[in-house]
N, C-alpha and C. Protein backbone atom coordinates (compact mmCIF):
# COMPACT_ATOMS: atom_id res chain seq x y z
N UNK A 1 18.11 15.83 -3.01
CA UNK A 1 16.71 15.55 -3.15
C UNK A 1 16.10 15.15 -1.81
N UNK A 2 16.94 14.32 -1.13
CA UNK A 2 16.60 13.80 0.65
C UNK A 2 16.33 15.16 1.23
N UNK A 3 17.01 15.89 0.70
CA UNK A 3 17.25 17.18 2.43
C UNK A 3 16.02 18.08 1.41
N UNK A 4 15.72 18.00 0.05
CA UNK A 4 14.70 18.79 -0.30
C UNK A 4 13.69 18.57 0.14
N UNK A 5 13.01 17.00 0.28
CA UNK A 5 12.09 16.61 0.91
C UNK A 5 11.75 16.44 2.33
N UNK A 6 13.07 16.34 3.13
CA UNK A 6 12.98 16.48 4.53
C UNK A 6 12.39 18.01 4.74
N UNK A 7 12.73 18.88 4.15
CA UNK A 7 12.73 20.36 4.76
C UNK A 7 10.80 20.60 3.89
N UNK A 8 10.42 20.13 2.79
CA UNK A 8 8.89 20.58 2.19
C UNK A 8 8.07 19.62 2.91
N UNK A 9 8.50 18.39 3.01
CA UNK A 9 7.03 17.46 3.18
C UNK A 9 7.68 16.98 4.99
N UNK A 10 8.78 16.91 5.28
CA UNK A 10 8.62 16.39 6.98
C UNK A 10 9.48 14.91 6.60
N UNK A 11 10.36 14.69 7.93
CA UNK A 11 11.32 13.92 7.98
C UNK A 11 10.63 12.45 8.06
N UNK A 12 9.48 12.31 8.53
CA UNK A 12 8.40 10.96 8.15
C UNK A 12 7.66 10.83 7.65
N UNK A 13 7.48 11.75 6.33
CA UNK A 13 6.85 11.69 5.14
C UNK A 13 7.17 10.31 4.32
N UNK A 14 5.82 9.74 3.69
CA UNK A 14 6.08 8.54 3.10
C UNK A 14 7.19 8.79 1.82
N UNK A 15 6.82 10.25 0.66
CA UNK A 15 7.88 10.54 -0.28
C UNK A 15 9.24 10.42 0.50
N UNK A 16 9.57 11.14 1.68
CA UNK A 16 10.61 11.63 2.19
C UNK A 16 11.29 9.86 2.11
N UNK A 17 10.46 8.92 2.47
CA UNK A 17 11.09 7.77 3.16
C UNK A 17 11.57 6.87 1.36
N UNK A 18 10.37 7.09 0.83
CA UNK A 18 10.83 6.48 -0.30
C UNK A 18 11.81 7.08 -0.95
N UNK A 19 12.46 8.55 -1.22
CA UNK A 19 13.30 9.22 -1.82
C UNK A 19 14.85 8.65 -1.11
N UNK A 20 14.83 8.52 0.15
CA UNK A 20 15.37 7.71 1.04
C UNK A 20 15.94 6.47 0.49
N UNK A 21 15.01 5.77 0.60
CA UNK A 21 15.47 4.42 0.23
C UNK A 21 15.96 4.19 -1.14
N UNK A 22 15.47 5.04 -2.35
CA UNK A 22 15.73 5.14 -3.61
C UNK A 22 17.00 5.76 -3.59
N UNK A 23 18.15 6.29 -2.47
CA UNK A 23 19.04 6.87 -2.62
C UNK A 23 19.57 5.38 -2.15
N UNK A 24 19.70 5.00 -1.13
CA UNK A 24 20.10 3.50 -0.68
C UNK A 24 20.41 2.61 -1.71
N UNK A 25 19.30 2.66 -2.67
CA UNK A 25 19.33 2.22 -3.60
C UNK A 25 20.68 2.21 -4.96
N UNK A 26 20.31 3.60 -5.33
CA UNK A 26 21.08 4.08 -5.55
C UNK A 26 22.62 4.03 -5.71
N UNK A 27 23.13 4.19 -4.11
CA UNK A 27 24.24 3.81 -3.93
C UNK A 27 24.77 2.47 -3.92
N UNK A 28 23.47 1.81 -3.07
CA UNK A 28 24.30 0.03 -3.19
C UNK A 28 24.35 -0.39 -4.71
N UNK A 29 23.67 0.34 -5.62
CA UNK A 29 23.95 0.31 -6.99
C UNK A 29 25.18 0.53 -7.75
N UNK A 30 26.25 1.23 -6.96
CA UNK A 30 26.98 2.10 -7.88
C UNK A 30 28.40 1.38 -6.95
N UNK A 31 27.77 0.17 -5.75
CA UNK A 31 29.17 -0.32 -5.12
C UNK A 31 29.13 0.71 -3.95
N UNK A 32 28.77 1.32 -3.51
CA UNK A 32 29.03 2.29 -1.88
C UNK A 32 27.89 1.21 -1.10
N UNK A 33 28.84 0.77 -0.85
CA UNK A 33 27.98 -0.57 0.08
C UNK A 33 27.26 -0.05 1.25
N UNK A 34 28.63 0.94 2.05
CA UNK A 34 28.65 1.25 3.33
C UNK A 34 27.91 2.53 3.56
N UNK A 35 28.18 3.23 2.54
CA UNK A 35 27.00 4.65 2.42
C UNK A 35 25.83 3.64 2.14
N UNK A 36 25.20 2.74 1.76
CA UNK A 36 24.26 2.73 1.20
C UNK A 36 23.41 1.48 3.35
N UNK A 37 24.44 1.18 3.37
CA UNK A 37 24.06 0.32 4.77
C UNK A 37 23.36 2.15 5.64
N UNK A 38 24.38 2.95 5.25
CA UNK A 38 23.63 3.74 6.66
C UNK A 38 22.22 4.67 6.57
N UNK A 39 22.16 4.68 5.16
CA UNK A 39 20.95 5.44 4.19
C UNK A 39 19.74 4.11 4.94
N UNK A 40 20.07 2.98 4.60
CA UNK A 40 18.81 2.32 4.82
C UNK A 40 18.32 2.07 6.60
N UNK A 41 19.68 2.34 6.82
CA UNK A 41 19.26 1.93 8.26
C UNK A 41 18.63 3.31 8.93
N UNK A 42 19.02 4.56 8.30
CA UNK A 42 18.31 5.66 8.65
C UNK A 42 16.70 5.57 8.05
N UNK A 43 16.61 4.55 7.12
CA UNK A 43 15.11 4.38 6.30
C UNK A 43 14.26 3.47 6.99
N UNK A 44 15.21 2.82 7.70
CA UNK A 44 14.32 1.38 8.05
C UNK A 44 13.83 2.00 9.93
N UNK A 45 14.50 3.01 10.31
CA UNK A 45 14.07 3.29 11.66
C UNK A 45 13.14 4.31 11.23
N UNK A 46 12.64 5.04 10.46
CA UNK A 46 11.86 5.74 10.38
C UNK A 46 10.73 4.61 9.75
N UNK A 47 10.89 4.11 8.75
CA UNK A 47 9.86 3.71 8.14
C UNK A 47 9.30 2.60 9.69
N UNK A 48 9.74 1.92 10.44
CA UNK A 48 9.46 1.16 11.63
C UNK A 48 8.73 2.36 12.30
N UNK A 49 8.53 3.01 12.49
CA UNK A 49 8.05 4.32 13.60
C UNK A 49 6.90 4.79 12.80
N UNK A 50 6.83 4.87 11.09
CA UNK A 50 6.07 5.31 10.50
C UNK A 50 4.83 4.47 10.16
N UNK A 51 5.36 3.00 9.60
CA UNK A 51 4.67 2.39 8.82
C UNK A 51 4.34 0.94 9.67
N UNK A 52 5.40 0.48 10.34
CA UNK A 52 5.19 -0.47 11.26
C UNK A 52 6.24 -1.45 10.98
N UNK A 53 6.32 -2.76 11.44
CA UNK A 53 7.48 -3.36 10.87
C UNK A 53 6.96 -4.48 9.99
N UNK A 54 5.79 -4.55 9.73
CA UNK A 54 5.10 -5.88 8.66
C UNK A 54 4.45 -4.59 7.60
N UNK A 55 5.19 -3.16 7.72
CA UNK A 55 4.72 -3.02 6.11
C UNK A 55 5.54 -3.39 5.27
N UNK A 56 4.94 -3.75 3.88
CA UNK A 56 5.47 -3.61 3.14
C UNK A 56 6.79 -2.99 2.73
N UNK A 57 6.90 -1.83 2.90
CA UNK A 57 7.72 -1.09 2.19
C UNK A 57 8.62 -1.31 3.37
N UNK A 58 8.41 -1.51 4.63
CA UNK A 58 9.43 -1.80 5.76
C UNK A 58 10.49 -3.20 5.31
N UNK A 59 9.12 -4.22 4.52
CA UNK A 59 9.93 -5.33 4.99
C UNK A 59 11.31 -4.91 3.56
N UNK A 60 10.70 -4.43 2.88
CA UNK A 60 11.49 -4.17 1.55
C UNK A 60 12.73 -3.26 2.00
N UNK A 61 12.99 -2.51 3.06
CA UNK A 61 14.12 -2.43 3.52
C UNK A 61 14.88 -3.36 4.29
N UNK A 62 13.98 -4.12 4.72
CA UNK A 62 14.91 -5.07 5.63
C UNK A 62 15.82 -5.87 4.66
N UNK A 63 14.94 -6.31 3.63
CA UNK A 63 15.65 -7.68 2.55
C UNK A 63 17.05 -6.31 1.78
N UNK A 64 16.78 -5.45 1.51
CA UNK A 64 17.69 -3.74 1.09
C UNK A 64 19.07 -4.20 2.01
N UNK A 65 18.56 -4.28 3.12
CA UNK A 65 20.00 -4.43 4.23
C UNK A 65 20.73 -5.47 4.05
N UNK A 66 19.83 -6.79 3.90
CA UNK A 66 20.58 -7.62 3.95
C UNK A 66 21.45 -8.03 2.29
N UNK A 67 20.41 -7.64 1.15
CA UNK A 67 21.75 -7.56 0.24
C UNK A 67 23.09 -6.78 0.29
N UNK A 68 22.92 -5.52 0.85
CA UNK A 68 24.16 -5.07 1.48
C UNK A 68 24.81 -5.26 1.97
N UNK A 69 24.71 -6.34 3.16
CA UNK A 69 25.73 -7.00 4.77
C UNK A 69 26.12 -8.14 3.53
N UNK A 70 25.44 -8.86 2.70
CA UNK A 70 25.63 -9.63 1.91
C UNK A 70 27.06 -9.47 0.78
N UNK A 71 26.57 -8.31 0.41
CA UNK A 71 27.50 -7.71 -1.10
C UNK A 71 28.98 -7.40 0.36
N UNK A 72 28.81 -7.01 1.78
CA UNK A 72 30.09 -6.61 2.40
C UNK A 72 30.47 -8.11 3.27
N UNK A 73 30.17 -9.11 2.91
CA UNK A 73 30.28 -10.41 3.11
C UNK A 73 30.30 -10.41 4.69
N UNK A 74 29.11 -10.03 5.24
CA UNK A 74 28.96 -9.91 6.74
C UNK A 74 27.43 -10.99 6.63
N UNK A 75 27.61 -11.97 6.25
CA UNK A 75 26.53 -12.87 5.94
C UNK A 75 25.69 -13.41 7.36
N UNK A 76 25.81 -13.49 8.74
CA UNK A 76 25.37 -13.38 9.27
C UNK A 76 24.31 -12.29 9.62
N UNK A 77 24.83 -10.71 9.51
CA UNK A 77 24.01 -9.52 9.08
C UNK A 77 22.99 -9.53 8.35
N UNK A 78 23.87 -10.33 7.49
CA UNK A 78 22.49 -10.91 6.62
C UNK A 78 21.26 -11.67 6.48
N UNK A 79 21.82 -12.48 6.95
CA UNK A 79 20.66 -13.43 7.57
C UNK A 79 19.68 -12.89 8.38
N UNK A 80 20.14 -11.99 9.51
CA UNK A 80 19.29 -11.58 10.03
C UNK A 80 18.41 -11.03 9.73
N UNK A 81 18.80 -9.81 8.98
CA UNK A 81 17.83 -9.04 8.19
C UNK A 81 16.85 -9.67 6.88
N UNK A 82 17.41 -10.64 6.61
CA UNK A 82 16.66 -11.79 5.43
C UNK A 82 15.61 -12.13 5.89
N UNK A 83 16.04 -13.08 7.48
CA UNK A 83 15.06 -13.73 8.03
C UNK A 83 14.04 -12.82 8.76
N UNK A 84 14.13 -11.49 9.48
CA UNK A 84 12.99 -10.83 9.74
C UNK A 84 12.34 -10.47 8.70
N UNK A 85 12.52 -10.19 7.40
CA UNK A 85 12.00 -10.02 6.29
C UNK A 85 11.22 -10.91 5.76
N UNK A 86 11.11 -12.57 5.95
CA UNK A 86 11.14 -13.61 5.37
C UNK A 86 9.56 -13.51 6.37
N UNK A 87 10.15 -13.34 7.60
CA UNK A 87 8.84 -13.50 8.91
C UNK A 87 7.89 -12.92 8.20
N UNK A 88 7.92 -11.53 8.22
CA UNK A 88 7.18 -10.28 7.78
C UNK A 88 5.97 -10.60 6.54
N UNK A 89 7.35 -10.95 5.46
CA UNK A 89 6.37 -11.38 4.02
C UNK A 89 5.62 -12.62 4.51
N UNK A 90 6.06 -13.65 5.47
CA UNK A 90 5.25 -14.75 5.48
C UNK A 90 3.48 -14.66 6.37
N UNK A 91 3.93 -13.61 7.03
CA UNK A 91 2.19 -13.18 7.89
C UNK A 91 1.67 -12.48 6.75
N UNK A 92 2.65 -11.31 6.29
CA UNK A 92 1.51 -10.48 5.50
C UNK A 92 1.71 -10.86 4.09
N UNK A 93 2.21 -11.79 3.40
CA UNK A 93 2.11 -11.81 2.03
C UNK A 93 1.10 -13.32 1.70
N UNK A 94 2.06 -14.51 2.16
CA UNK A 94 1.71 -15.73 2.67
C UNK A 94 3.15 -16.18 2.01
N UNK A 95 3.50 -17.89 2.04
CA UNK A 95 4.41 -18.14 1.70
C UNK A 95 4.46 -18.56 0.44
N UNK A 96 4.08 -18.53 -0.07
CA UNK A 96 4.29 -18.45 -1.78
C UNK A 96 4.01 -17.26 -2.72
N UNK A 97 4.12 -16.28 -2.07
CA UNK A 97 4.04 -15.01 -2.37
C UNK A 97 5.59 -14.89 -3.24
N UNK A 98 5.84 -14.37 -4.52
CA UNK A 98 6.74 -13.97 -4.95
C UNK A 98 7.69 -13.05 -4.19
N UNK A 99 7.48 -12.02 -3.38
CA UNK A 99 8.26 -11.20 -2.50
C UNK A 99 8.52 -12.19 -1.55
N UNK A 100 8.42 -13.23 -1.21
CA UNK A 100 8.52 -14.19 -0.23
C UNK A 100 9.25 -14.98 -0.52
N UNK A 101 9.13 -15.62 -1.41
CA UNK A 101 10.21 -16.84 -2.23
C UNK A 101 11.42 -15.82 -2.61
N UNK A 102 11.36 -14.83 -3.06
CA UNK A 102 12.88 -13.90 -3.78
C UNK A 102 13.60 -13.93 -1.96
N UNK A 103 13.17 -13.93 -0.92
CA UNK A 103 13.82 -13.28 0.66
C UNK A 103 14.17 -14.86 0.59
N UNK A 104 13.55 -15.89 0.41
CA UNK A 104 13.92 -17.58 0.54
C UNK A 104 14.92 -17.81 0.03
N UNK A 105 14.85 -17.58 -1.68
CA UNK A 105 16.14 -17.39 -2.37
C UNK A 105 17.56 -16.85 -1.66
N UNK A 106 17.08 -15.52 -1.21
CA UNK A 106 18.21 -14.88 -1.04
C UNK A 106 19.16 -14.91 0.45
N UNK A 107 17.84 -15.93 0.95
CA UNK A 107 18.21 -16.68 2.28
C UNK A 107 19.61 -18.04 2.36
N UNK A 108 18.82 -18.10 0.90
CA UNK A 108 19.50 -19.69 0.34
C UNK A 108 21.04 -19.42 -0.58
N UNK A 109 21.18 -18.05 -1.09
CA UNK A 109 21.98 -17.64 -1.75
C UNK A 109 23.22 -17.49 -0.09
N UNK A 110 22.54 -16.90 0.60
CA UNK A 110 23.81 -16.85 1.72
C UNK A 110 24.25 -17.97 2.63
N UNK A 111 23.41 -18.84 2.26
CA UNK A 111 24.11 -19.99 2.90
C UNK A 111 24.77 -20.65 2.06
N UNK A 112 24.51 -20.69 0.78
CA UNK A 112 25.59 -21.10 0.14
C UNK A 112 26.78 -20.74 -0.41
N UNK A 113 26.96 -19.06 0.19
CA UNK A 113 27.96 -18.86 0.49
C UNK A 113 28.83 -19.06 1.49
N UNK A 114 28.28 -19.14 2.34
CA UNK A 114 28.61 -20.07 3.85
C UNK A 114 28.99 -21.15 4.00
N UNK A 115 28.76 -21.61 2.18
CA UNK A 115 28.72 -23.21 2.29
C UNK A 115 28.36 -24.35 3.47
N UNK A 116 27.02 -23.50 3.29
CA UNK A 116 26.05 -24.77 3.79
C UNK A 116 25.43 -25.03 2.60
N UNK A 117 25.53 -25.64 2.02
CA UNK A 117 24.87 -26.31 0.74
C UNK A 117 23.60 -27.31 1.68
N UNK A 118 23.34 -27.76 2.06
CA UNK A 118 22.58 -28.71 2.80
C UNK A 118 21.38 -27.34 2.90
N UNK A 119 21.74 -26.41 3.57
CA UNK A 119 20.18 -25.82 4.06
C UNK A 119 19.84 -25.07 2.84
N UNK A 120 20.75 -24.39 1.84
CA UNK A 120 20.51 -23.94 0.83
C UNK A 120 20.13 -24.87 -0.26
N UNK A 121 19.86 -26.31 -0.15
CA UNK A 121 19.29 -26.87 -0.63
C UNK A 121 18.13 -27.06 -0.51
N UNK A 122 17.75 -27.10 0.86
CA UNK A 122 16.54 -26.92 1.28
C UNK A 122 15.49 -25.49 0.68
N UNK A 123 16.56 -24.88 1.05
CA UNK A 123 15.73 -23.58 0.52
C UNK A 123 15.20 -23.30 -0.92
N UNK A 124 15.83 -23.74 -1.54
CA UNK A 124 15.68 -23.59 -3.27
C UNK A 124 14.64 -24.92 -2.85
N UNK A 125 14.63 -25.84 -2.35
CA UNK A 125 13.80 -26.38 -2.73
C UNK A 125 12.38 -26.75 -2.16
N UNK A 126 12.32 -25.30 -1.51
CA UNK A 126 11.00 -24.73 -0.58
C UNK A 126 10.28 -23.82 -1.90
N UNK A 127 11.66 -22.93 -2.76
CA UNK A 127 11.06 -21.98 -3.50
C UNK A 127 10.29 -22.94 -4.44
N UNK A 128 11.49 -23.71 -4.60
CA UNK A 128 10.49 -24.83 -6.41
C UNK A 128 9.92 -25.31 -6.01
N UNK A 129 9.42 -25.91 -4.84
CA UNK A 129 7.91 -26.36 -4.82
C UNK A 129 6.97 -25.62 -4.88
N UNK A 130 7.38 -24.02 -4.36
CA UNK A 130 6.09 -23.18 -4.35
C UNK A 130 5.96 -22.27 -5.63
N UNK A 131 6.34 -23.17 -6.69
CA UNK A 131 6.68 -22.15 -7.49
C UNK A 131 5.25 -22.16 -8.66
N UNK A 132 5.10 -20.63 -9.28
CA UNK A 132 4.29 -20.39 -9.65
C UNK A 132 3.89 -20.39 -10.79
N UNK A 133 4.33 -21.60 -11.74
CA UNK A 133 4.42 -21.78 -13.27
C UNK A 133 5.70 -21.81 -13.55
N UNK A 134 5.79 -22.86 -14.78
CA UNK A 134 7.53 -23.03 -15.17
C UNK A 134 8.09 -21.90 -15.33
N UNK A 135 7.25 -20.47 -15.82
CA UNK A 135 8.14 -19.86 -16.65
C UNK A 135 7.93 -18.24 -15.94
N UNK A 136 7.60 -18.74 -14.83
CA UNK A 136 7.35 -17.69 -13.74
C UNK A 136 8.76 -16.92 -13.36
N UNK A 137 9.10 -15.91 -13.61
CA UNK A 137 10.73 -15.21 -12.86
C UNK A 137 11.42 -15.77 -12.02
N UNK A 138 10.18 -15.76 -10.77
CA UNK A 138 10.90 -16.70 -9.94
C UNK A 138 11.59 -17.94 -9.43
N UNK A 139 10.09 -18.52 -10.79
CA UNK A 139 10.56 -20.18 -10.61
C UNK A 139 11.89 -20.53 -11.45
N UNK A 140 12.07 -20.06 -12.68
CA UNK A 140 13.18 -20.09 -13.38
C UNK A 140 14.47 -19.61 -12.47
N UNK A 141 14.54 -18.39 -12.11
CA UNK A 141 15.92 -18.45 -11.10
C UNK A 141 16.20 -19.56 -9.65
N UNK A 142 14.75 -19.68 -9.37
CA UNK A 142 14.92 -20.11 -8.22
C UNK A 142 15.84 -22.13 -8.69
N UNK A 143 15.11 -22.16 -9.87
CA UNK A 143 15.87 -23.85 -10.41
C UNK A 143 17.33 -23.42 -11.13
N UNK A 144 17.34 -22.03 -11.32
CA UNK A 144 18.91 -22.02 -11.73
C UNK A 144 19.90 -22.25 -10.50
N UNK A 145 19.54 -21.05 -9.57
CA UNK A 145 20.14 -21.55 -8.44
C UNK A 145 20.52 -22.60 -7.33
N UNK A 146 19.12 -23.81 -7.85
CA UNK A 146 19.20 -24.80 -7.36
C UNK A 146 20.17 -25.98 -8.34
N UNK A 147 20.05 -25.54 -9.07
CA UNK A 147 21.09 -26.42 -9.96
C UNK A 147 22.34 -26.25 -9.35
N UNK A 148 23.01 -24.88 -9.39
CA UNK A 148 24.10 -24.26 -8.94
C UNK A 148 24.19 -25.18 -7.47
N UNK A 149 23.85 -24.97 -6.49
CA UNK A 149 23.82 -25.35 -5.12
C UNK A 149 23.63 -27.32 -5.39
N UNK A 150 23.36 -27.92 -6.14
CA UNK A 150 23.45 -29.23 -6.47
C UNK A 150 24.47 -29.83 -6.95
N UNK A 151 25.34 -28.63 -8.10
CA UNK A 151 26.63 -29.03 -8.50
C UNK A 151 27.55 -28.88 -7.53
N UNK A 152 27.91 -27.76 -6.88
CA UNK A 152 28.19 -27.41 -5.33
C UNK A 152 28.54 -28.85 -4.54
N UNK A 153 27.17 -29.00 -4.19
CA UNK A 153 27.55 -30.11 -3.37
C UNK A 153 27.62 -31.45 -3.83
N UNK A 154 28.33 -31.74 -5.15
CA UNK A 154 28.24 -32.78 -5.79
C UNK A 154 26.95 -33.75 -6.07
N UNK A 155 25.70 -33.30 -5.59
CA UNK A 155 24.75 -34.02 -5.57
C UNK A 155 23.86 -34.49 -7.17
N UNK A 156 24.69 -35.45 -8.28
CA UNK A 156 24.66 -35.43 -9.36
C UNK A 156 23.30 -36.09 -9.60
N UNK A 157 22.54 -37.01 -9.02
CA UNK A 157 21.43 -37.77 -8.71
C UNK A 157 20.18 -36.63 -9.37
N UNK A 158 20.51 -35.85 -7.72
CA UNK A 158 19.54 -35.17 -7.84
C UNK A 158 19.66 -33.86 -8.98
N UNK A 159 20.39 -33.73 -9.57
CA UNK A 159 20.92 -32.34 -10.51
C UNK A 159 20.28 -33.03 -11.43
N UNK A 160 20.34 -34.79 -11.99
CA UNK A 160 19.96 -35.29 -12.97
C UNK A 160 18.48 -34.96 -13.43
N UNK A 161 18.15 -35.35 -12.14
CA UNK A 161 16.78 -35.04 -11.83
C UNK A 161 15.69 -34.36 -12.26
N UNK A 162 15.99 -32.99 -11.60
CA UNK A 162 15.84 -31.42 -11.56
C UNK A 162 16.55 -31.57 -13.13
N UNK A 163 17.00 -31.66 -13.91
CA UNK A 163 17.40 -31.21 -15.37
C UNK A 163 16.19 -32.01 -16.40
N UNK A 164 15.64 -33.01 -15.51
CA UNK A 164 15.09 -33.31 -16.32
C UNK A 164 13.55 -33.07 -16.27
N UNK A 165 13.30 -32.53 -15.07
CA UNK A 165 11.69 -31.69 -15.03
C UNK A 165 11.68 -30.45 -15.69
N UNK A 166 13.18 -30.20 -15.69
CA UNK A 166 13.08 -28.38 -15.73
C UNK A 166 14.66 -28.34 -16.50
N UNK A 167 14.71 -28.75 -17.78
CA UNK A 167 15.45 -28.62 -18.56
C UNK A 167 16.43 -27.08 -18.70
């Protein structure tokens, strides 16, 4: 479908780029971590040349990469690509933007694999303050995960806490 659209509409066609990334997709779906790292990184240099690096659909490859370096436990990789993503949504979305808090989250998810519980505490608890109604997608994962990252670091006080605003 990639090479159908490269050859009708042009190799920096917006379809071409999204068919692209929907293959990225795709694969980091099905576990091809590493096919799916080189699909996006072929998506994310075009879409940078095409679209700019604070579009949208750019930054949505960047956060693409870093669940990948993530899922291949290259968590620094990750970060990186989190945090230019995180930049991106924060000029052009603002920071309580739902696409903004999910890159916070997932900022906070790799440090607590890193076990830094300390900054991934922080982070979950950047998302739940900005969060957008109890029963908002985000806000609900974002206090599951903060629970998680509280038991983690034994911090029972505050778990008490948080269980009891947000049962």
């Amino acid at each position: 479908m990639v090479k159908r659209c490269k050859r009708a509409l042009g190799e920096e066609n917006v379809v071409t780029l999204e068919t692209l990334n929907s293959l990225g997709g795709h694969l980091r779906g099905n576990g091809e971590f590493e096919e799916a790292k080189e699909v996006y990184e072929r998506c994310l240099a075009r879409r940078m040349k095409v679209l700019g690096e604070e579009h949208k659909d750019t930054l949505g490859v960047l956060n693409n990469l870093g669940i990948v370096y993530k899922n291949l436990a290259n968590y620094e990789k990750a970060l990186e690509y989190y945090e230019r993503a995180l930049k991106g949504d924060e000029r052009t979305l603002g920071k309580t933007h739902p696409h903004t808090l999910d890159t916070v989250m997932n900022i906070a998810i790799v440090n607590e694999d890193l076990k830094d519980y300390e900054k991934a505490e922080a982070l979950y608890q950047r998302a739940l303050e900005a969060q957008l109604g109890k029963n908002h997608e985000s806000t609900i994962q974002s206090v599951r995960n903060f629970k998680i990252c509280l038991e983690l670091c034994g911090n029972s006080e505050r778990l008490a806490e948080l269980i009891s605003r947000h049962p």
